[in-house]
C-alpha atoms as a PDB file:
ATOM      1  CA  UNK A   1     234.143  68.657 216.210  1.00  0.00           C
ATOM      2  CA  UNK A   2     231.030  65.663 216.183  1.00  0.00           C
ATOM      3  CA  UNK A   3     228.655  65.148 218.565  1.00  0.00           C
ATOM      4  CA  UNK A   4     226.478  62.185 219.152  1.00  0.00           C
ATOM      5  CA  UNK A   5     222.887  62.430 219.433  1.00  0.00           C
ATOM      6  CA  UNK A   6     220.668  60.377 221.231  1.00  0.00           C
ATOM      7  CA  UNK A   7     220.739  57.907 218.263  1.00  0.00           C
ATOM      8  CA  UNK A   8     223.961  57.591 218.364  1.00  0.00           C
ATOM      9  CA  UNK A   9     224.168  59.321 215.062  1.00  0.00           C
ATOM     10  CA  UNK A  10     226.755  62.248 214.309  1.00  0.00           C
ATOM     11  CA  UNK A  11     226.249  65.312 213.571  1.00  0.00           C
ATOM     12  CA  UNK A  12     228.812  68.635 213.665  1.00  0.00           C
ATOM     13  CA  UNK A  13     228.312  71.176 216.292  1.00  0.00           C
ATOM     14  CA  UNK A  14     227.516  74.586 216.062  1.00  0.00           C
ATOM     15  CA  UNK A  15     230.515  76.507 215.921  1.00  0.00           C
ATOM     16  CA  UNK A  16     231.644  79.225 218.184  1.00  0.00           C
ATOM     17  CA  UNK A  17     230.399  81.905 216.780  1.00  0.00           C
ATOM     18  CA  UNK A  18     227.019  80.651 215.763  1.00  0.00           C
ATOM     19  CA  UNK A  19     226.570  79.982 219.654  1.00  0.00           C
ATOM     20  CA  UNK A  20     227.204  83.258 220.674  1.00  0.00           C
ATOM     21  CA  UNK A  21     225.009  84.917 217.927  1.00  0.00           C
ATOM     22  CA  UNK A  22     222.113  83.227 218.906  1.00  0.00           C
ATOM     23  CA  UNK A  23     222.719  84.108 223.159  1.00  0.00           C
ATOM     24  CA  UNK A  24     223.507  87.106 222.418  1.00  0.00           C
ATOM     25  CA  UNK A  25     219.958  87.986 220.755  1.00  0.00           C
ATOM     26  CA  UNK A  26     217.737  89.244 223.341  1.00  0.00           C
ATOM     27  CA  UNK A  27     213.809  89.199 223.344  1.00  0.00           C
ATOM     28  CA  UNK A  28     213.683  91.995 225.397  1.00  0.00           C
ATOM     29  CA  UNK A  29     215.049  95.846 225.365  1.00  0.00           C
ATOM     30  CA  UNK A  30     216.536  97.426 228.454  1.00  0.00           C
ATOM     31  CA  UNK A  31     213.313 100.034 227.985  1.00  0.00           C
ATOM     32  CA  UNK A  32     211.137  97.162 228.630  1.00  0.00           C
ATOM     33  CA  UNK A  33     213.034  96.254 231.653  1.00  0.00           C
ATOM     34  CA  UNK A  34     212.754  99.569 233.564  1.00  0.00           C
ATOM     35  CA  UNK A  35     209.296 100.028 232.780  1.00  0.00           C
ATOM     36  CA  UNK A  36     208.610  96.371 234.076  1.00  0.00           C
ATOM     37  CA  UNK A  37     210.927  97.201 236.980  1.00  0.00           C
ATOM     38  CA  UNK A  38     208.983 100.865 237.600  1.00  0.00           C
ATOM     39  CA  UNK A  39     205.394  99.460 237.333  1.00  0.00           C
ATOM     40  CA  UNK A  40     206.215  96.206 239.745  1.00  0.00           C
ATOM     41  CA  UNK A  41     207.656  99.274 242.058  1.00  0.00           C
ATOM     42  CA  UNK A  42     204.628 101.394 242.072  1.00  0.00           C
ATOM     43  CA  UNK A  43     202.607  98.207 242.945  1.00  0.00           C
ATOM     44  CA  UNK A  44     204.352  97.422 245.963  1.00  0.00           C
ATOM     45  CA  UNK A  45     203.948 100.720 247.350  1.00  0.00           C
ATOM     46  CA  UNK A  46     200.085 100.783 246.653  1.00  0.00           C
ATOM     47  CA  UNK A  47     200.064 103.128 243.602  1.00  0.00           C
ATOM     48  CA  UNK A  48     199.328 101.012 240.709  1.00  0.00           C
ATOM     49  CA  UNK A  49     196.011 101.291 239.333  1.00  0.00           C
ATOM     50  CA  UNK A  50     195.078  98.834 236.620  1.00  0.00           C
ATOM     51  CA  UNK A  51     192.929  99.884 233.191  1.00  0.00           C
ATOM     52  CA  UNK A  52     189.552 101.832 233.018  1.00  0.00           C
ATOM     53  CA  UNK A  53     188.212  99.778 236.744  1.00  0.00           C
ATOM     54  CA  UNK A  54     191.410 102.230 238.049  1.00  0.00           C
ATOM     55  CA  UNK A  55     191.667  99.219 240.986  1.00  0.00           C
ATOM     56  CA  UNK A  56     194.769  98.626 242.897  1.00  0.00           C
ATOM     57  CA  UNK A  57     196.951  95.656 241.356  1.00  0.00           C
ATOM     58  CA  UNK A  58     197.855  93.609 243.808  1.00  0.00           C
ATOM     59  CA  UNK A  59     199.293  90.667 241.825  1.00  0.00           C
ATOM     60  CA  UNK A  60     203.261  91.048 240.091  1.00  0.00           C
ATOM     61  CA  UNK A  61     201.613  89.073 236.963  1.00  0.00           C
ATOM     62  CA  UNK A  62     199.309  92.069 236.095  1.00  0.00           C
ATOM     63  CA  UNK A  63     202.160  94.443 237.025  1.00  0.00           C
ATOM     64  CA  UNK A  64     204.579  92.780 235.088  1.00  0.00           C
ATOM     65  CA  UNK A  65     201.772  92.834 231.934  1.00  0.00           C
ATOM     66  CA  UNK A  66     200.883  96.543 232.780  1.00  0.00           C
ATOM     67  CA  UNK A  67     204.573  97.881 232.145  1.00  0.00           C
ATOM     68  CA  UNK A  68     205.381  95.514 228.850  1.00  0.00           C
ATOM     69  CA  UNK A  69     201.852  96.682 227.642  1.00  0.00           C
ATOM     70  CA  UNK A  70     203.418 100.665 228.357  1.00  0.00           C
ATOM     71  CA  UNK A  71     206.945  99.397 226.871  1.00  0.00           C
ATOM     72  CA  UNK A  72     205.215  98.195 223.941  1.00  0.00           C
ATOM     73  CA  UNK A  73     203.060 101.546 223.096  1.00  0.00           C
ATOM     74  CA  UNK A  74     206.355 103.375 223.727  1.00  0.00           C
ATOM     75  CA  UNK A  75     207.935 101.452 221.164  1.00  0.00           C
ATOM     76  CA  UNK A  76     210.296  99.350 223.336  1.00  0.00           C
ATOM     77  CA  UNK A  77     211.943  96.265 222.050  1.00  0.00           C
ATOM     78  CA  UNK A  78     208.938  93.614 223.159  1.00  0.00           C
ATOM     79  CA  UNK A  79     207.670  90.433 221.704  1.00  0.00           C
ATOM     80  CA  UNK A  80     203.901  90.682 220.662  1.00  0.00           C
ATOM     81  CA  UNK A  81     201.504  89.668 222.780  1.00  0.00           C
ATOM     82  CA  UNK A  82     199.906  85.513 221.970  1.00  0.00           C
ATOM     83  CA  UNK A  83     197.373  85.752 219.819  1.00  0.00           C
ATOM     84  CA  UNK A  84     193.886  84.000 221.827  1.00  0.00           C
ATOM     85  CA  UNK A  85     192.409  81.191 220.093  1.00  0.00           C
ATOM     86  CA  UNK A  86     188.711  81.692 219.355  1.00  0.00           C
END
């Protein structure tokens, strides 16, 4: 099986099982996801408190960041957090 690029040059595509190998791989663990899913829950009921400030989150960003950062020290299946560039 060929497909054309935008070139118009051919090249074989990746078979069957290649494709599902590679959507099957997922970045995240289904610990990450309920801890995500419980912090974003506590914050829309009032009850999330963010770091050593102990202020209510209000935004979903920081309560989305709050329960990777707890997935993460749990040991969860979680990418690494970007490094900052100094």
């Amino acid at each position: 099986m060929l497909e054309r690029t935008l070139l118009g040059q051919r090249t074989a595509a990746p078979s069957c099982a290649a494709r599902k190998k590679s959507a099957s791989r997922r970045k995240y663990g289904s610990a990450a996801s309920k801890k995500v899913g419980r912090a974003v829950h506590e914050m829309k009921r009032g009850e999330l408190r963010s770091g050593s400030s102990r202020k209510k989150v209000k935004s979903r960003k920081q309560a989305i960041a709050i329960g990777l950062n707890e997935a993460r020290r749990k040991g969860a299946k979680v990418p690494a957090k970007k490094k900052k560039k100094s």
